[in-house]
C-alpha atoms as a PDB file:
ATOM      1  CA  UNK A   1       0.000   0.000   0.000  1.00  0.00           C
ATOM      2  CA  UNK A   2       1.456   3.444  -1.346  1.00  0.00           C
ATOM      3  CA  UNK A   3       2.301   5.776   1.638  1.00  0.00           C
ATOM      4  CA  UNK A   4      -0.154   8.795   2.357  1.00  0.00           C
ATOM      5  CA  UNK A   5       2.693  11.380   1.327  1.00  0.00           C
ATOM      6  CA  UNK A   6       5.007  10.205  -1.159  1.00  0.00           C
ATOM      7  CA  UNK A   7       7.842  13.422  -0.996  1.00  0.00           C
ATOM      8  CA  UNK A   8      10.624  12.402  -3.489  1.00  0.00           C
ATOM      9  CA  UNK A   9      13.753  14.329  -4.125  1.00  0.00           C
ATOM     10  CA  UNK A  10      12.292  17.615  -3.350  1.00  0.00           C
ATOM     11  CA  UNK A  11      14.383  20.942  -3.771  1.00  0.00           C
ATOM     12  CA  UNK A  12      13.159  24.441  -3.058  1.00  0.00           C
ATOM     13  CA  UNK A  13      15.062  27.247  -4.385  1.00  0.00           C
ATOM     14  CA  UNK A  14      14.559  30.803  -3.579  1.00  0.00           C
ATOM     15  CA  UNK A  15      14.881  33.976  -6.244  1.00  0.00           C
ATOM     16  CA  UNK A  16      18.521  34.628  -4.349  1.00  0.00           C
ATOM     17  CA  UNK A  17      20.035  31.520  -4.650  1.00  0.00           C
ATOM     18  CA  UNK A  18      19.088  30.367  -1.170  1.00  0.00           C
ATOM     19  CA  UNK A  19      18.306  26.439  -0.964  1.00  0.00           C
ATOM     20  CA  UNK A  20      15.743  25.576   1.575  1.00  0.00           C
ATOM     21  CA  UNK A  21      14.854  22.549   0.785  1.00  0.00           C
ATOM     22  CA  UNK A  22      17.930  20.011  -0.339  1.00  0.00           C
ATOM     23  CA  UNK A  23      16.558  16.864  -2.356  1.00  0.00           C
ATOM     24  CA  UNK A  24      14.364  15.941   0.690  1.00  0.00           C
ATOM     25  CA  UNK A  25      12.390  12.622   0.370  1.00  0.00           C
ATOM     26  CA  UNK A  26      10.245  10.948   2.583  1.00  0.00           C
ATOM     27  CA  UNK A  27       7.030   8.951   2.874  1.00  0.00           C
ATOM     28  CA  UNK A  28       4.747   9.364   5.396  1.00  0.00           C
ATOM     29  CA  UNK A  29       2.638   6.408   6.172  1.00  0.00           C
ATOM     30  CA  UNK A  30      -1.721   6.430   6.667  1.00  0.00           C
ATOM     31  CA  UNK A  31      -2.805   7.179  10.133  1.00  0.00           C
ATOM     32  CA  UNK A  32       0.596   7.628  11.591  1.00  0.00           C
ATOM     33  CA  UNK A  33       1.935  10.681  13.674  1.00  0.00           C
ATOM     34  CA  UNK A  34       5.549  11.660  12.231  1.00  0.00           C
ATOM     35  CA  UNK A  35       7.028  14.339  14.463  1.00  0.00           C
ATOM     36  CA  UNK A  36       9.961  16.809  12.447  1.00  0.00           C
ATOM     37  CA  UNK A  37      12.665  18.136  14.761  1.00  0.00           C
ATOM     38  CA  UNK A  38      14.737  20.829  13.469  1.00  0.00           C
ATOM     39  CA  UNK A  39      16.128  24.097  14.812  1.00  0.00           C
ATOM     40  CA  UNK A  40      14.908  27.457  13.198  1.00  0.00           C
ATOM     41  CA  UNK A  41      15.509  27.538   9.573  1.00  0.00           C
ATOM     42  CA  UNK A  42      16.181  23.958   9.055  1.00  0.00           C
ATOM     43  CA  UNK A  43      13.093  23.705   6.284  1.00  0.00           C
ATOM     44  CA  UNK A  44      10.514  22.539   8.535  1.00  0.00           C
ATOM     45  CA  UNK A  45       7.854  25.292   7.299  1.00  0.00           C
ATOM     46  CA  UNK A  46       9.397  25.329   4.141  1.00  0.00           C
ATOM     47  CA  UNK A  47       8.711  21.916   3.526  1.00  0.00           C
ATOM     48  CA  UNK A  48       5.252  21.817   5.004  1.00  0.00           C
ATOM     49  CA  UNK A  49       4.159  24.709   3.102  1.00  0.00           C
ATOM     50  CA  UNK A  50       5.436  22.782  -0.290  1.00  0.00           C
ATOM     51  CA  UNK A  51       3.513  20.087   0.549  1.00  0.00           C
ATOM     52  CA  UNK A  52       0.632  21.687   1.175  1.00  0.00           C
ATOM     53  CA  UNK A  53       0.831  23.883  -1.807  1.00  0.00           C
ATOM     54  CA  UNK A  54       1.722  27.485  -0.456  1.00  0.00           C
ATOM     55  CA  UNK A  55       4.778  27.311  -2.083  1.00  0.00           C
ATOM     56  CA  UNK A  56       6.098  25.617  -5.217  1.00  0.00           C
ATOM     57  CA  UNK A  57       9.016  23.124  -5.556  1.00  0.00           C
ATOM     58  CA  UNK A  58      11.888  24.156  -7.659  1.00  0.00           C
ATOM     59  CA  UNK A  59      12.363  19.973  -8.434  1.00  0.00           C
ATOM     60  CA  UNK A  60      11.250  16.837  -6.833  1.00  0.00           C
ATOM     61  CA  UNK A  61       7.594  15.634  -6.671  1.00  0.00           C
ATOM     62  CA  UNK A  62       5.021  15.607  -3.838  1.00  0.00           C
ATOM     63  CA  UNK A  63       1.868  13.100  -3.546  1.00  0.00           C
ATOM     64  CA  UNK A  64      -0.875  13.343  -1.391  1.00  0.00           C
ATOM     65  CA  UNK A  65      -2.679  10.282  -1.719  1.00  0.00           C
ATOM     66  CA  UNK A  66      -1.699   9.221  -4.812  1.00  0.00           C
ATOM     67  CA  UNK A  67      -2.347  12.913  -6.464  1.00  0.00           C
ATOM     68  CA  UNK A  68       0.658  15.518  -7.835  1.00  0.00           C
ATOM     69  CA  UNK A  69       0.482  18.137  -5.280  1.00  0.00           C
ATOM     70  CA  UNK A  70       1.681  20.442  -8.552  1.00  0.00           C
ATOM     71  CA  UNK A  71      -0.377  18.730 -11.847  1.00  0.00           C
ATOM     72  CA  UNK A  72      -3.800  17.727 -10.009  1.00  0.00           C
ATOM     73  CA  UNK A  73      -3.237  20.553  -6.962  1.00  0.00           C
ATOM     74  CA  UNK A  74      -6.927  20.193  -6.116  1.00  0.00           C
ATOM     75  CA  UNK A  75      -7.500  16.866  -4.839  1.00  0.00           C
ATOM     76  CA  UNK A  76      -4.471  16.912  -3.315  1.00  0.00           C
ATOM     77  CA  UNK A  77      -5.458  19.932  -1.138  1.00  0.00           C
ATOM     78  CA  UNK A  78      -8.345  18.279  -0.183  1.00  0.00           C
ATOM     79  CA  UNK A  79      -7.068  16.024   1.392  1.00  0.00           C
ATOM     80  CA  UNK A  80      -4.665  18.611   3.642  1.00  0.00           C
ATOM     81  CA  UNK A  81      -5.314  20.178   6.304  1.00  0.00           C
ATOM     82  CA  UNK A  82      -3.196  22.761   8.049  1.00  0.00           C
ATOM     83  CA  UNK A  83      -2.702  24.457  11.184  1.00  0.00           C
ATOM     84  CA  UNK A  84      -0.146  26.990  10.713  1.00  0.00           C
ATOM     85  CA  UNK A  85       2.455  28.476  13.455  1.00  0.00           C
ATOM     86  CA  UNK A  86       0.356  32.358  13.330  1.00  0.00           C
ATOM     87  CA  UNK A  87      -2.429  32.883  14.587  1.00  0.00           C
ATOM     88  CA  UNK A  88      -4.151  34.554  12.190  1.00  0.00           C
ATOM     89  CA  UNK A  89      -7.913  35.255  12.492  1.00  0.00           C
ATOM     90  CA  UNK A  90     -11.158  37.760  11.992  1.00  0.00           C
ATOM     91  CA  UNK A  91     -11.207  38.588  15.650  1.00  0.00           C
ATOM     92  CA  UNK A  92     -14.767  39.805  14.876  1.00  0.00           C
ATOM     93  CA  UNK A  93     -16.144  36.629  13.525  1.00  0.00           C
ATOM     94  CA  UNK A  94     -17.781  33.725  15.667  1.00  0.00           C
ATOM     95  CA  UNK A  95     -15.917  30.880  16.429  1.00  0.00           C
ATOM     96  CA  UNK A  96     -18.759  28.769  14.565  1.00  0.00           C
ATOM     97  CA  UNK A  97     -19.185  30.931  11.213  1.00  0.00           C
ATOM     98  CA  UNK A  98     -15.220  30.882  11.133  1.00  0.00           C
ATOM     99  CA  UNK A  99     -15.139  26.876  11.363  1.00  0.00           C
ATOM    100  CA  UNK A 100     -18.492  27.057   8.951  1.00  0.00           C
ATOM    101  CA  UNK A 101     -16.452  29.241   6.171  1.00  0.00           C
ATOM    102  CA  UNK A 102     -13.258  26.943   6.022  1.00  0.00           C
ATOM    103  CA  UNK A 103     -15.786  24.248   5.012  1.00  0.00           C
ATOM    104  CA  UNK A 104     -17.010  25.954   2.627  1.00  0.00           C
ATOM    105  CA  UNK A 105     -13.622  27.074   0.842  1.00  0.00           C
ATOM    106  CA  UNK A 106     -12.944  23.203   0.209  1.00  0.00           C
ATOM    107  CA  UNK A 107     -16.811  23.087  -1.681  1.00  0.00           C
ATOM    108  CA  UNK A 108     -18.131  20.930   1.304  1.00  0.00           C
ATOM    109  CA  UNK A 109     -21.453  20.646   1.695  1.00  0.00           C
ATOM    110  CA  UNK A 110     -23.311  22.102   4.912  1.00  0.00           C
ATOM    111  CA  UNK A 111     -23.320  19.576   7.796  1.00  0.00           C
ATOM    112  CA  UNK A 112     -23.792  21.420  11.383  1.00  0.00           C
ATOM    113  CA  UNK A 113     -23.741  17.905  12.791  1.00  0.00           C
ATOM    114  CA  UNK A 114     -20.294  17.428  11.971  1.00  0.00           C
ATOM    115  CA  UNK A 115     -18.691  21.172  13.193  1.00  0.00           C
ATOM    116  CA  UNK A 116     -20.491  20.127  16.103  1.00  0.00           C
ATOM    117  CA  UNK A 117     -18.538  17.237  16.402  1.00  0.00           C
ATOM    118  CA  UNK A 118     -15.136  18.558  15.605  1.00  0.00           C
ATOM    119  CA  UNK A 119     -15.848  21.915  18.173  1.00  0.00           C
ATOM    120  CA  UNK A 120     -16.897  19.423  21.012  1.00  0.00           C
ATOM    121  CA  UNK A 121     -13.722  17.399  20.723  1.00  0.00           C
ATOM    122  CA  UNK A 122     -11.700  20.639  21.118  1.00  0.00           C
ATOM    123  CA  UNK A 123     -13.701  21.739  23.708  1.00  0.00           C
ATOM    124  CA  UNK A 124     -14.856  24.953  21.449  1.00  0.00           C
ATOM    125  CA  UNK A 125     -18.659  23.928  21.658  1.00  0.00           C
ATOM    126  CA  UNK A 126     -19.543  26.291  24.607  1.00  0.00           C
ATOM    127  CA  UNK A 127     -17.228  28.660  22.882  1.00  0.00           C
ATOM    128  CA  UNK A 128     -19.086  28.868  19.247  1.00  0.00           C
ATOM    129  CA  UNK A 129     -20.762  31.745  19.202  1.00  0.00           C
ATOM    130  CA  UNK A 130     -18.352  33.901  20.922  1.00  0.00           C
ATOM    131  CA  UNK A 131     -15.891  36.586  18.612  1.00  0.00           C
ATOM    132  CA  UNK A 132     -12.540  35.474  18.716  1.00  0.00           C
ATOM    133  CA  UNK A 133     -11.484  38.422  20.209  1.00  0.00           C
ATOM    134  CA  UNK A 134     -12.874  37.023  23.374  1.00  0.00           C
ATOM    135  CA  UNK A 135     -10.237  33.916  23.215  1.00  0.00           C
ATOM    136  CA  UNK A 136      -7.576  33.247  24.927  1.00  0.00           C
ATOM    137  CA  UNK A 137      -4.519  32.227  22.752  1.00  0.00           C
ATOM    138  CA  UNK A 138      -5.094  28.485  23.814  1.00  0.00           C
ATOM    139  CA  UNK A 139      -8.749  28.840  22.360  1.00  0.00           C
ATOM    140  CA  UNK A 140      -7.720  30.506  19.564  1.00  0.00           C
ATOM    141  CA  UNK A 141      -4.964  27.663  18.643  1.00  0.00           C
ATOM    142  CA  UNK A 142      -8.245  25.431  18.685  1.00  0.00           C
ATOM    143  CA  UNK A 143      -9.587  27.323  16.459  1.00  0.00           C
ATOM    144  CA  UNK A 144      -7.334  27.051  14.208  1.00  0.00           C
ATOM    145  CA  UNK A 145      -7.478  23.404  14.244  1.00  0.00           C
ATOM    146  CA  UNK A 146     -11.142  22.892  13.800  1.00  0.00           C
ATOM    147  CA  UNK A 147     -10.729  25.344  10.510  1.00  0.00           C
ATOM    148  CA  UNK A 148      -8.059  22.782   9.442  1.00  0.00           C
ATOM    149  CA  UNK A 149     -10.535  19.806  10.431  1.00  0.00           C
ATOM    150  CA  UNK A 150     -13.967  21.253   8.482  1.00  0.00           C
ATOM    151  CA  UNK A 151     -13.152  20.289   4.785  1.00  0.00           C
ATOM    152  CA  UNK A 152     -12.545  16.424   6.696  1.00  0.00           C
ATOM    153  CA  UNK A 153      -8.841  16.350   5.482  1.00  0.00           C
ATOM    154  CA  UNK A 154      -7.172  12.768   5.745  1.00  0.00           C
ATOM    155  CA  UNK A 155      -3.821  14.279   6.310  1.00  0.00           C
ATOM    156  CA  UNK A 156      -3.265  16.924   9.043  1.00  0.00           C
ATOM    157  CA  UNK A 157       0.009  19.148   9.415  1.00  0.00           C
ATOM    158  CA  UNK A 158       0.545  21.069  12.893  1.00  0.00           C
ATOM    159  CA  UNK A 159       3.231  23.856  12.619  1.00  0.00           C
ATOM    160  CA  UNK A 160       4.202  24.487  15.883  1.00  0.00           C
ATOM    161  CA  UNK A 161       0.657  24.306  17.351  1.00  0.00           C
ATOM    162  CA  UNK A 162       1.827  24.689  20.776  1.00  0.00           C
ATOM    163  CA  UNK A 163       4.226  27.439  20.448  1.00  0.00           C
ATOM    164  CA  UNK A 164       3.229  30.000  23.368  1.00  0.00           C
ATOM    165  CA  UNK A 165       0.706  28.128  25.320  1.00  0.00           C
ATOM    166  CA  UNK A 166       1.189  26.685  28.903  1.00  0.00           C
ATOM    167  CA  UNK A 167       1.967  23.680  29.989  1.00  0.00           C
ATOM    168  CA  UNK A 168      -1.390  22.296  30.671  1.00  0.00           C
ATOM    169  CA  UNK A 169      -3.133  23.292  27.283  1.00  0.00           C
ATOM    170  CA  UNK A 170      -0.329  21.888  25.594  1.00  0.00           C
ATOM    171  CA  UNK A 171      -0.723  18.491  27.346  1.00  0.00           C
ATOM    172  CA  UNK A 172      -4.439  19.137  26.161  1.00  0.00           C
ATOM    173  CA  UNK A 173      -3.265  19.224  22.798  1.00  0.00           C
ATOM    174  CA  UNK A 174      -1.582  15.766  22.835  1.00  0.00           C
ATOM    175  CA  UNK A 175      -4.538  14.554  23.750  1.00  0.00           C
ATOM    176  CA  UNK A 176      -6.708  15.778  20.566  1.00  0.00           C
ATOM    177  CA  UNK A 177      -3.957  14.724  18.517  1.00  0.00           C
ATOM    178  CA  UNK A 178      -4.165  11.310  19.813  1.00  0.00           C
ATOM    179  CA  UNK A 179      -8.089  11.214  19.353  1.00  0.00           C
ATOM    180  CA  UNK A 180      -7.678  12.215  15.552  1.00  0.00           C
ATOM    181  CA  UNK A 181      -4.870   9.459  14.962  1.00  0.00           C
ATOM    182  CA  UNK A 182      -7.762   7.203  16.592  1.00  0.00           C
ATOM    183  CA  UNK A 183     -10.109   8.689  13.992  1.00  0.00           C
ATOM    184  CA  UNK A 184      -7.877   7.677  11.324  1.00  0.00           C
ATOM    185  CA  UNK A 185      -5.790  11.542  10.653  1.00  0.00           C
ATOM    186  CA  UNK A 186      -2.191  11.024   9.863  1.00  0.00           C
ATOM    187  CA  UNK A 187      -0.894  13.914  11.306  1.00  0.00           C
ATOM    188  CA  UNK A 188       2.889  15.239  10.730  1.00  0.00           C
ATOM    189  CA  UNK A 189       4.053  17.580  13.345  1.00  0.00           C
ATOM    190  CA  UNK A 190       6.361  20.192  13.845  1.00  0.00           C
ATOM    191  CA  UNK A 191       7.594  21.225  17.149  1.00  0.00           C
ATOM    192  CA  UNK A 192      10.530  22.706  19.078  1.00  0.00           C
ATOM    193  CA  UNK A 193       9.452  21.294  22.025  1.00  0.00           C
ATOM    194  CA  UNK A 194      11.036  17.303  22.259  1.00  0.00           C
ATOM    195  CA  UNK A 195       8.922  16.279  25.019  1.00  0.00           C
ATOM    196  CA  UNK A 196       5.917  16.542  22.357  1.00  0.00           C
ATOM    197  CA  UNK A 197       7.952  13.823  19.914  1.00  0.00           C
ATOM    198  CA  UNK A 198       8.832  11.728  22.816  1.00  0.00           C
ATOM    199  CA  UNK A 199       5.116  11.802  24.254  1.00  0.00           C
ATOM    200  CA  UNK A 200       2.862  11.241  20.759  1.00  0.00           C
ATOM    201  CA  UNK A 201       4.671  10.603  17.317  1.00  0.00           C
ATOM    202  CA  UNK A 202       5.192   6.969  16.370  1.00  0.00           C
ATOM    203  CA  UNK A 203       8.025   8.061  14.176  1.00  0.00           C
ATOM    204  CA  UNK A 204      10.769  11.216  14.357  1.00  0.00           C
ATOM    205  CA  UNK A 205      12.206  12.832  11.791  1.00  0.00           C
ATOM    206  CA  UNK A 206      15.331  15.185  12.072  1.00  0.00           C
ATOM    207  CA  UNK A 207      16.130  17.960   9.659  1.00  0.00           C
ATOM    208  CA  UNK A 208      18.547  20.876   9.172  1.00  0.00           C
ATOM    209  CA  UNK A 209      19.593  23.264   6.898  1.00  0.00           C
ATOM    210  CA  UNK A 210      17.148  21.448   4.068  1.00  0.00           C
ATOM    211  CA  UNK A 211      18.090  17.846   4.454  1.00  0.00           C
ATOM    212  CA  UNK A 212      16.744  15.166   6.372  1.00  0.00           C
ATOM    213  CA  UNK A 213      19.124  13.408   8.811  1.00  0.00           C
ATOM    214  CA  UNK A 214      16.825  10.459   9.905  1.00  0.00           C
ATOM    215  CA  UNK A 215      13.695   9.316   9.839  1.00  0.00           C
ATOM    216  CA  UNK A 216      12.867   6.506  12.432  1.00  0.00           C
ATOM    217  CA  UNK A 217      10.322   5.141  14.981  1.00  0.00           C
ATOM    218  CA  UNK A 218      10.609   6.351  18.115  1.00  0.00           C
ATOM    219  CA  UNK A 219      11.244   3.253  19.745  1.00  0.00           C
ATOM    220  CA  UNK A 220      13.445   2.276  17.334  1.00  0.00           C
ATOM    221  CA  UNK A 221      15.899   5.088  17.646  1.00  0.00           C
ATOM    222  CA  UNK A 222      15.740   5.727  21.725  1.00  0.00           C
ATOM    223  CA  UNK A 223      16.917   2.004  21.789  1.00  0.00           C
ATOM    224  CA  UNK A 224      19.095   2.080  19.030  1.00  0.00           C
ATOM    225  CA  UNK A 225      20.900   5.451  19.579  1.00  0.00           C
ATOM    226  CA  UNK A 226      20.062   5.622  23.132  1.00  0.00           C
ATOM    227  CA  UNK A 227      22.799   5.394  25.741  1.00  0.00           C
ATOM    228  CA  UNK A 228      22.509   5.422  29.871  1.00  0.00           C
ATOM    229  CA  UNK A 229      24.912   6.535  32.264  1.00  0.00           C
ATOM    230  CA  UNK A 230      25.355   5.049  36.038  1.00  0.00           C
ATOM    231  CA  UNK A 231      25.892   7.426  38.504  1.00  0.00           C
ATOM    232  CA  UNK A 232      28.157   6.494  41.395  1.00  0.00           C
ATOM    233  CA  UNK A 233      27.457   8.893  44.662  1.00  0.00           C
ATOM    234  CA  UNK A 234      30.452   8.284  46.371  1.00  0.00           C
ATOM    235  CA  UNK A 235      30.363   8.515  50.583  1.00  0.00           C
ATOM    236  CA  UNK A 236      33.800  10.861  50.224  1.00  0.00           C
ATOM    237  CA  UNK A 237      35.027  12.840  47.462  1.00  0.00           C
ATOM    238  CA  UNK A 238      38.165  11.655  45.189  1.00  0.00           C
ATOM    239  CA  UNK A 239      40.498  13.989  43.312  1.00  0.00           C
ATOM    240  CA  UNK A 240      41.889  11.126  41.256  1.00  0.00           C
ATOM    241  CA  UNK A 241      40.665   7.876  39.907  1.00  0.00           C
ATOM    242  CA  UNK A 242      42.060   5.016  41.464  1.00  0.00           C
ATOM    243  CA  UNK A 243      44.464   3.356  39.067  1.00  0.00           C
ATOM    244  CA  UNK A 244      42.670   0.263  39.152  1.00  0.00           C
ATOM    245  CA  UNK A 245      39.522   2.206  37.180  1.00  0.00           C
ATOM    246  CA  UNK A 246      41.039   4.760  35.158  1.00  0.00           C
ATOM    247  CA  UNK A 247      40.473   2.541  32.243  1.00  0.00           C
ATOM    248  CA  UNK A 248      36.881   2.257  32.935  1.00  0.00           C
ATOM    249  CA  UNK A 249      35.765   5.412  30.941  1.00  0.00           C
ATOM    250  CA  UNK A 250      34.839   6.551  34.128  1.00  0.00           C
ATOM    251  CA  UNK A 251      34.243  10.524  34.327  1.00  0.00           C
ATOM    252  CA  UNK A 252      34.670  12.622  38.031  1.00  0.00           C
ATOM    253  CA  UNK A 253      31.843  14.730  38.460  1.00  0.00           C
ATOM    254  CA  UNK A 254      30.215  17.091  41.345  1.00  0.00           C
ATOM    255  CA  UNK A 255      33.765  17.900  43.076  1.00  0.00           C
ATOM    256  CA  UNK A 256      34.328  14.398  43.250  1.00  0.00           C
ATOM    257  CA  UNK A 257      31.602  13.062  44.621  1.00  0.00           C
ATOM    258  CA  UNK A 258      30.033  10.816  41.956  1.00  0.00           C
ATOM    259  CA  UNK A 259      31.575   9.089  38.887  1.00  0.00           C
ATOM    260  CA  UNK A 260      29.802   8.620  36.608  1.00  0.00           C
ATOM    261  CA  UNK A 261      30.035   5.670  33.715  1.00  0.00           C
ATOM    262  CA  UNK A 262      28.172   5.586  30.438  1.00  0.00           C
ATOM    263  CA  UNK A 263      27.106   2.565  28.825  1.00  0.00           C
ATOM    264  CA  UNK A 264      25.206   0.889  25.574  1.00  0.00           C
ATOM    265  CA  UNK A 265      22.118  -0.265  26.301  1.00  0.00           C
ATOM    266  CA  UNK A 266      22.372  -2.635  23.197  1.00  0.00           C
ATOM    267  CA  UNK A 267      25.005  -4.505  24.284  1.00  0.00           C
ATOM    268  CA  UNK A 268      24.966  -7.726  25.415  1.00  0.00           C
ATOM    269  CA  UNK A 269      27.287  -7.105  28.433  1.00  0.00           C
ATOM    270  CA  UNK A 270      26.773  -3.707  30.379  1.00  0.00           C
ATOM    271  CA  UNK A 271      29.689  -4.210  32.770  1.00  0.00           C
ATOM    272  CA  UNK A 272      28.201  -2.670  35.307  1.00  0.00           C
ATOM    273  CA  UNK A 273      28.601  -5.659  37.874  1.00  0.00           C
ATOM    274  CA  UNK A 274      32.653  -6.139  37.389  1.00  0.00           C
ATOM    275  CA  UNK A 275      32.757  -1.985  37.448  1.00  0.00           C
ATOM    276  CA  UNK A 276      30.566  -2.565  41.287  1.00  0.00           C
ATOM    277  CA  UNK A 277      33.329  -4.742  41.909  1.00  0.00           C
ATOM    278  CA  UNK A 278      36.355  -2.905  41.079  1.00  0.00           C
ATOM    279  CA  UNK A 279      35.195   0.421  42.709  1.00  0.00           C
ATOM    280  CA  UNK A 280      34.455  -1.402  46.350  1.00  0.00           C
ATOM    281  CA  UNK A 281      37.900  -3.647  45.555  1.00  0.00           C
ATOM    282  CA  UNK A 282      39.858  -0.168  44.852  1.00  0.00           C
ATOM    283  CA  UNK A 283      38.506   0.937  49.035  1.00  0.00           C
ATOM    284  CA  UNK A 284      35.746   3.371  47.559  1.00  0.00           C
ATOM    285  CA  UNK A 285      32.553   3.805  49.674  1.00  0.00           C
ATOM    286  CA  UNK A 286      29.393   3.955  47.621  1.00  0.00           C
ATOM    287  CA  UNK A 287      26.471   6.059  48.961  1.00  0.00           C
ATOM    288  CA  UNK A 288      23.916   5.651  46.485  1.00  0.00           C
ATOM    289  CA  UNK A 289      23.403   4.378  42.656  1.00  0.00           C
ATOM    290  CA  UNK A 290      21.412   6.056  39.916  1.00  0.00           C
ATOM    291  CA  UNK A 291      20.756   5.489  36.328  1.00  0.00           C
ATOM    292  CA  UNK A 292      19.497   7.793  33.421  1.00  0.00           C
ATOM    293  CA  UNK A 293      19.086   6.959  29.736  1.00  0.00           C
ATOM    294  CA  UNK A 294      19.300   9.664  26.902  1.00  0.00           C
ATOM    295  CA  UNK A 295      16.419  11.891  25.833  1.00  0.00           C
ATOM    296  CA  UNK A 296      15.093  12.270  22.180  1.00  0.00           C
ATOM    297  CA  UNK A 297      16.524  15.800  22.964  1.00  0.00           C
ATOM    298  CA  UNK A 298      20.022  14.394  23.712  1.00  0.00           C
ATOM    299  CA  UNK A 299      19.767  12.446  20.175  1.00  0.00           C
ATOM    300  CA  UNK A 300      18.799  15.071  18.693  1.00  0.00           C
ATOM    301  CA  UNK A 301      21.421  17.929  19.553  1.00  0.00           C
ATOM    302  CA  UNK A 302      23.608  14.951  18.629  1.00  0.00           C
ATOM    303  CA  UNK A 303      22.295  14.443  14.916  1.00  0.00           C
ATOM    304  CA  UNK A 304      22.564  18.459  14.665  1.00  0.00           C
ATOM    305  CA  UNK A 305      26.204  18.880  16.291  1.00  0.00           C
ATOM    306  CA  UNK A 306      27.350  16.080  13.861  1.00  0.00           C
ATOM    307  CA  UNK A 307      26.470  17.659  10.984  1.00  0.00           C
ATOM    308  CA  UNK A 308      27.568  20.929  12.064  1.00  0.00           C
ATOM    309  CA  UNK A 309      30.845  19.656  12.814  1.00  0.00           C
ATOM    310  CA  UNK A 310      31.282  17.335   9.407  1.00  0.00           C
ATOM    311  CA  UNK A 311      30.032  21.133   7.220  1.00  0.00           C
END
């Protein structure tokens, strides 16, 4: 089964020369949730907004479910949705004729039942006929997803949909995401925030400066690039390693007071019990142990300090 966006070798080009978007391809599967990671002015938008049709590619193709994105434009942008990173609205108009009119843009046919529907799920119902003036910027960031739900896209894009809300709306968020992946939405999202990746997308992709550096499920890449450090609290301070460990790849931290030891958690053998071992053996008192495994966010700076580092 062909993948709901088929991108393939996809280069933008601006009027100066600039190149945004550097033979990018990727497929993004039905009903998944693929999260893109990138720091400002990696392509994320840039990409997004070619997909979606805002801007041209200079090369490459794009399909949204099966249609050119360029030669038969319309039925692929039926099938998008998108939530953009502004919030821009008619802060006179009612949340419900605002919702109404996006429908109607795509040549939908009236059906109250269903903006119903889509307003209740984002909590908007008891909101509908107020001016969206009168909305906080959480509210309004609903908005701007049911407008990008009327036309009933298959494929929804979230630019940043959480940029400047708090904590607790954006945790609301996740949770509407997740009920449209249940109602069959692939979704891709874009998001500074890693926490959002780690908690909802199935897969993560990384770009920068207009070229993708991965794409992999999340799983997949916390185990497979993932690492885990132990963290030995010691019960007095060292200045030097024992010479016994110094070939441990152990590291001195906190004034002394805790080594601390990384290891793969792919491996076979951690050597953490010999390690246990050779620190009591070498007259060191242990006070407490502790273990922490890498972040996405950890991968991530990773993937982008590579390639800075290899440019």
């Amino acid at each position: 089964m062909a993948a709901m966006v088929q991108i393939s070798d996809v280069k933008k080009v601006y009027g100066d020369g600039f190149e945004a978007l550097k033979g990018v391809s990727l497929d993004i599967e039905d009903g998944e949730i693929l999260a893109l990671l990138g720091p400002n002015g990696a392509g994320k938008t840039t990409l997004i907004s070619t997909i979606c049709g805002i801007t041209q590619q200079s090369a490459g193709t794009i399909l949204v479910g099966g249609h050119d994105n360029v030669r038969d434009y319309r039925r692929a942008r039926e099938l998008v949705g998108l939530v953009p990173q502004e919030i821009n609205l008619e802060p006179f108009e009612r949340v419900m004729n605002t919702v109404k009119f996006s429908r109607g843009l795509f040549g939908k046919p009236r059906n109250d039942a269903f903006i119903e529907k889509i307003l209740r799920q984002l909590s908007l119902w008891d909101k509908r006929d107020n001016r969206i003036m009168e909305l906080s910027g959480g509210m309004k960031r609903r908005v701007l997803i049911a407008k990008a739900l009327s036309h009933e896209p298959r494929v929804l894009f979230l630019d940043e949909p959480t940029a400047g809300v708090d904590v607790e709306l954006r945790r609301d968020m996740w949770e509407i995401v997740a009920g449209l992946k249940r109602d069959g939405v692939t979704i891709i999202l874009t998001t500074h925030y890693i926490e959002e990746a780690e908690a909802i997308a199935d897969r993560v992709g990384v770009i920068n400066k207009g070229e993708i550096l991965l794409v992999e499920a999340k799983e997949d890449l916390m185990t497979r690039l993932g690492q885990k450090e132990l963290r030995i609290e010691l019960q007095e301070p060292v200045a030097t390693l024992p010479e016994v460990l110094q070939d441990r790849g152990l590291r001195i931290d906190e004034d002394g007071r805790v080594l601390i030891y990384t290891y793969d958690t792919g491996q076979d053998r951690t050597g953490i019990a010999s390690l246990i071992r050779e620190v009591t053996e070498a007259g060191l008192v242990l006070r407490d142990l502790q273990t922490t495994q890498n972040s996405l966010e950890d991968i991530f700076v990773g993937l982008v300090n590579n390639q800075e580092d290899a440019a």
